[in-house]
C-alpha atoms as a PDB file:
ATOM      1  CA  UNK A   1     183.964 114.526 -89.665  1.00  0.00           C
ATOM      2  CA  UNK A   2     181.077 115.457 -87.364  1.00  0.00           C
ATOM      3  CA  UNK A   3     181.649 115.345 -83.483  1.00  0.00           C
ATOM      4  CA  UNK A   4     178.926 116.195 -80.937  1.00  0.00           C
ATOM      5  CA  UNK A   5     178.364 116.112 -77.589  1.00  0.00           C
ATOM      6  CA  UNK A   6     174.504 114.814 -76.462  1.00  0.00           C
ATOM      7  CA  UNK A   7     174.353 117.259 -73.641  1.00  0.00           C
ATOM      8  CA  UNK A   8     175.320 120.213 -75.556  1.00  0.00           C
ATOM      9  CA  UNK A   9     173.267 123.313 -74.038  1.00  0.00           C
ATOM     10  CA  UNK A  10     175.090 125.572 -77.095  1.00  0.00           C
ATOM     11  CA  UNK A  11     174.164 123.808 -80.059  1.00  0.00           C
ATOM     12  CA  UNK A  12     170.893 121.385 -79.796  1.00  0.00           C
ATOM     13  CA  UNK A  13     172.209 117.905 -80.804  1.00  0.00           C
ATOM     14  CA  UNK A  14     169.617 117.618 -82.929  1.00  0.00           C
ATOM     15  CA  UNK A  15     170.611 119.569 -85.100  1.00  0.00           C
ATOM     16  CA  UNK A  16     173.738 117.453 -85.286  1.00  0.00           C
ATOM     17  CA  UNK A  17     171.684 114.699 -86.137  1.00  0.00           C
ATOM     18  CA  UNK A  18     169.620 116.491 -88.715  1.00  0.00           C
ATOM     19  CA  UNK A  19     173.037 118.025 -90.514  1.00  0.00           C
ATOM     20  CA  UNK A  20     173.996 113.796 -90.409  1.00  0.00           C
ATOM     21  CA  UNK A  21     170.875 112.759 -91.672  1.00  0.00           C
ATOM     22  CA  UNK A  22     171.194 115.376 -94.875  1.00  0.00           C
ATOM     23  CA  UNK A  23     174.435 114.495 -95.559  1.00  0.00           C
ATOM     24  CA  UNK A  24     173.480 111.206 -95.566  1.00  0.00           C
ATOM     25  CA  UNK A  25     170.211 111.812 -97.934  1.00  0.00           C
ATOM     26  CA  UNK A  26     172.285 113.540-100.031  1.00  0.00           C
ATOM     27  CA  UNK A  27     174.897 110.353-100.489  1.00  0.00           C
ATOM     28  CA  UNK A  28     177.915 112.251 -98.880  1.00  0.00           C
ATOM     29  CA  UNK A  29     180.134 110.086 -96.992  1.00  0.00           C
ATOM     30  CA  UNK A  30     180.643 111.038 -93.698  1.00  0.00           C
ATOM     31  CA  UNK A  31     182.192 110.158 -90.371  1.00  0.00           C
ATOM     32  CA  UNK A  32     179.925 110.897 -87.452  1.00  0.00           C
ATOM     33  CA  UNK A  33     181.002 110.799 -83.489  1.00  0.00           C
ATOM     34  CA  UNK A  34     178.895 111.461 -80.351  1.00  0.00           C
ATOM     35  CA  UNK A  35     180.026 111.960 -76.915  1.00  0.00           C
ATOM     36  CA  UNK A  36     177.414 110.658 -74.736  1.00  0.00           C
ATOM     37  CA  UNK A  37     177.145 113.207 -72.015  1.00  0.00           C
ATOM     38  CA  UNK A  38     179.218 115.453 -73.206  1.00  0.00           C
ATOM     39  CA  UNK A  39     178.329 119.734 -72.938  1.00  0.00           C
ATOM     40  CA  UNK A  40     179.646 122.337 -75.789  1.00  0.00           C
ATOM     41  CA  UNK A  41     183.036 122.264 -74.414  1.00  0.00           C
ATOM     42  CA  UNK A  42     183.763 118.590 -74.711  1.00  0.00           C
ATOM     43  CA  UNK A  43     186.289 119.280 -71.248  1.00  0.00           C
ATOM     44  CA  UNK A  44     186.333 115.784 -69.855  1.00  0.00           C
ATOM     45  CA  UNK A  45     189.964 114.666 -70.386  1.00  0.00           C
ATOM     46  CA  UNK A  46     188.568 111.298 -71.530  1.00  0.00           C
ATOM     47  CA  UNK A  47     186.701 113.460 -74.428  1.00  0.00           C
ATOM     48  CA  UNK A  48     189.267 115.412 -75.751  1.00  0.00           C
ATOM     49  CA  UNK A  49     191.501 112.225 -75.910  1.00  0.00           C
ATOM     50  CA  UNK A  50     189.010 110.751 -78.336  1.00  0.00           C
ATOM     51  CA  UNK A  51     188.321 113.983 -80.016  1.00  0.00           C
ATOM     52  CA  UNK A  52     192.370 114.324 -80.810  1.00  0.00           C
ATOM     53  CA  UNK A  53     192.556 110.915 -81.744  1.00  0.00           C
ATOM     54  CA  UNK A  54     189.694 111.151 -84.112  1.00  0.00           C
ATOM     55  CA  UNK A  55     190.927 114.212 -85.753  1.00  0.00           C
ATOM     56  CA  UNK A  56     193.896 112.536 -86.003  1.00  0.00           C
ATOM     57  CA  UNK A  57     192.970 109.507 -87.936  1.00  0.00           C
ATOM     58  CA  UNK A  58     190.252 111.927 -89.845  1.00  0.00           C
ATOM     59  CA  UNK A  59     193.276 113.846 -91.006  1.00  0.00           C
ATOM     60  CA  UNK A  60     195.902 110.836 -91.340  1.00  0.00           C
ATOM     61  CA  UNK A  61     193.183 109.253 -93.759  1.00  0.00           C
ATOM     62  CA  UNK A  62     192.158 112.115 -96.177  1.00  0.00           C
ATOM     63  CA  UNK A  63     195.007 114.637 -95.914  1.00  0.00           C
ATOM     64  CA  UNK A  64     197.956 112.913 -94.776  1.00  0.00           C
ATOM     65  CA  UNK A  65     201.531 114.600 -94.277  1.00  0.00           C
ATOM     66  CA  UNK A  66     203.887 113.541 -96.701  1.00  0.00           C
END
C-alpha cells in the first residue's frame, strides 16, 4: 500500500510515482493512493478519513484479525 500526497514539500511525489512504476516493472502487485493536494502531513480531516479507511481495508484484506 502506497499513499501520497501531490503537494508533498517533504518527499517529492515523484518519487512516489517512480517507487510505483518499479514495483510495477518488477510485476509486484500493489495498491497505490494519491491525495490530490495533499502536503507531508496529510492533516485535512477529509484525508486522514480516507487514509484510515484505506489502511483499514489494506489490512482487513491481507492480514486480517481472526
Amino acid at each position: 500500500l502506497v499513499m501520497h500526497g501531490t503537494d508533498d514539500d517533504i518527499v517529492a511525489y515523484h518519487q512516489a510515482e517512480s517507487f510505483v512504476k518499479a514495483m510495477e516493472r518488477a510485476g509486484k502487485p500493489l495498491e497505490f493512493i494519491e491525495f490530490k493536494d495533499a502536503g507531508h502531513r496529510l492533516e485535512d480531516t477529509d484525508v486522514r478519513v480516507r487514509l484510515l479507511t484505506a489502511i483499514d481495508a489494506f489490512l482487513a484484506k491481507h492480514n486480517p484479525a481472526e
